[in-house]
Protein backbone atom coordinates (compact mmCIF):
# COMPACT_ATOMS: atom_id res chain seq x y z
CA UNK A 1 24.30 31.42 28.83
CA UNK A 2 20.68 30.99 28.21
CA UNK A 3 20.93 30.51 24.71
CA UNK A 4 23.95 27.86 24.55
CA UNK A 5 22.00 25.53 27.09
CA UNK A 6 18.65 26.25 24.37
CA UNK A 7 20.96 25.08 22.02
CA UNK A 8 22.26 22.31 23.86
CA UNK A 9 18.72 21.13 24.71
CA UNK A 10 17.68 20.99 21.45
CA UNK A 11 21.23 18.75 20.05
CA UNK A 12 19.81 16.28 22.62
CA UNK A 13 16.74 16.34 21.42
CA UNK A 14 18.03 15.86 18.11
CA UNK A 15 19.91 13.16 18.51
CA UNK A 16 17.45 11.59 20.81
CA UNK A 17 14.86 11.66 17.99
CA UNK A 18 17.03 10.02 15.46
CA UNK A 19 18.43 7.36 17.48
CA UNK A 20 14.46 6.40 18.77
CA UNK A 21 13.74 6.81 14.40
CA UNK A 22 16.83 4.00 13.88
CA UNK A 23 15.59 1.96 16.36
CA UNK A 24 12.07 1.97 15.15
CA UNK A 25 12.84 1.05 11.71
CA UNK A 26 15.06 -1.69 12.75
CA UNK A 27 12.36 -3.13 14.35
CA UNK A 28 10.05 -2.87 11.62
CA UNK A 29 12.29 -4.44 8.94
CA UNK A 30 12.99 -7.34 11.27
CA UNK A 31 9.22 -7.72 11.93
CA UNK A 32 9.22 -7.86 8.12
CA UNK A 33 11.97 -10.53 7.43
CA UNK A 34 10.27 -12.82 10.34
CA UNK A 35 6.89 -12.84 8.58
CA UNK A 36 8.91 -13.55 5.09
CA UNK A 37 10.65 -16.65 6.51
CA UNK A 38 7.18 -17.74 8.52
CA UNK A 39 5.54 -17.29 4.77
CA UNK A 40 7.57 -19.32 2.70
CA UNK A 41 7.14 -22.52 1.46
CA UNK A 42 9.63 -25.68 2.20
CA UNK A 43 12.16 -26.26 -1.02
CA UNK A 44 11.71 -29.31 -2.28
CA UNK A 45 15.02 -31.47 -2.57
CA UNK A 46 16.02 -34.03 -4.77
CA UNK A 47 19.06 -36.48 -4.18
CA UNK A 48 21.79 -36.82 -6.84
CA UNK A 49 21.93 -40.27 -8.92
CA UNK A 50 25.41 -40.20 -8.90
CA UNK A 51 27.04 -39.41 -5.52
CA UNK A 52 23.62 -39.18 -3.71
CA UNK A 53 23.73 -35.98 -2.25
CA UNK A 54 21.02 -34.27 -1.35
CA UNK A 55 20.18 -30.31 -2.58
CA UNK A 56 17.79 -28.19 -3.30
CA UNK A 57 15.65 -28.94 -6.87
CA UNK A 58 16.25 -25.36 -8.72
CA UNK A 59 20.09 -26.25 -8.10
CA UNK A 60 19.99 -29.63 -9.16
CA UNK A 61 20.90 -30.96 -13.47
CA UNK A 62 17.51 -33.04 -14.34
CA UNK A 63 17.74 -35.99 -16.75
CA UNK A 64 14.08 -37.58 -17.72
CA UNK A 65 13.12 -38.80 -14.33
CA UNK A 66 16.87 -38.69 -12.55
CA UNK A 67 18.39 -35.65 -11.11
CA UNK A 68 22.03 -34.98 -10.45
CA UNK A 69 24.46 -32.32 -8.50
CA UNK A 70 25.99 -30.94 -11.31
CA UNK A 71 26.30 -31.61 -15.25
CA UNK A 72 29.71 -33.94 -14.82
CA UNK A 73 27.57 -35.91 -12.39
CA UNK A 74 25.15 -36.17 -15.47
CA UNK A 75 27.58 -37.40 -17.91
CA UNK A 76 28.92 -39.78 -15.83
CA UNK A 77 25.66 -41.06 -15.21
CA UNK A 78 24.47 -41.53 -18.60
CA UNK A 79 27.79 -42.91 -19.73
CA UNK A 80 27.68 -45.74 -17.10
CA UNK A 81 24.07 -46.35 -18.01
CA UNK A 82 25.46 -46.74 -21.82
CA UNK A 83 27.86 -48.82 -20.75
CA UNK A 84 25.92 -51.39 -19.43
C-alpha cells in the first residue's frame, strides 16, 4: 500500500508542477504582448480621394500627393481629373 500512495503522491506532484509551469508562461507571454502594444507607434492614416474613407497608409494606393482605398478608386480618380 505504501508504494501506490508514493506513487500517487508523486502523479500529484507531477501534474501540480506542470499546471503551475503553464500558468507561468502564460503570464509571461502576456506580460510580453502588453509591453509590445505599449511600444508601438500610432499608424498614420490617410483618407481616400475618392470615397473618403479613412485607413491605414501601408494599405492605402498613393498617387503624387493623393492617396486612395484601392487601385479602382485610383483610376477613377485620375479619369475624372482628365475629364475635366
Amino acid at each position: 500500500m505504501g508504494f501506490i500512495r508514493l506513487l500517487m503522491l508523486l502523479a500529484i506532484g507531477y501534474f501540480v508542477w506542470l499546471n503551475v509551469k503553464t500558468y507561468l508562461r502564460k503570464q509571461e507571454i502576456r506580460g510580453a504582448r502588453a509591453a509590445e502594444r505599449s511600444n508601438n507607434e500610432p499608424i498614420p492614416i490617410v483618407k481616400c480621394r475618392q470615397c473618403q474613407l479613412h485607413l491605414p497608409k501601408h494599405e492605402a494606393v498613393a498617387e503624387g500627393a493623393d492617396w486612395f482605398c484601392c487601385e479602382e478608386h485610383r483610376r477613377q480618380w485620375l479619369q475624372r481629373s482628365r475629364s475635366r
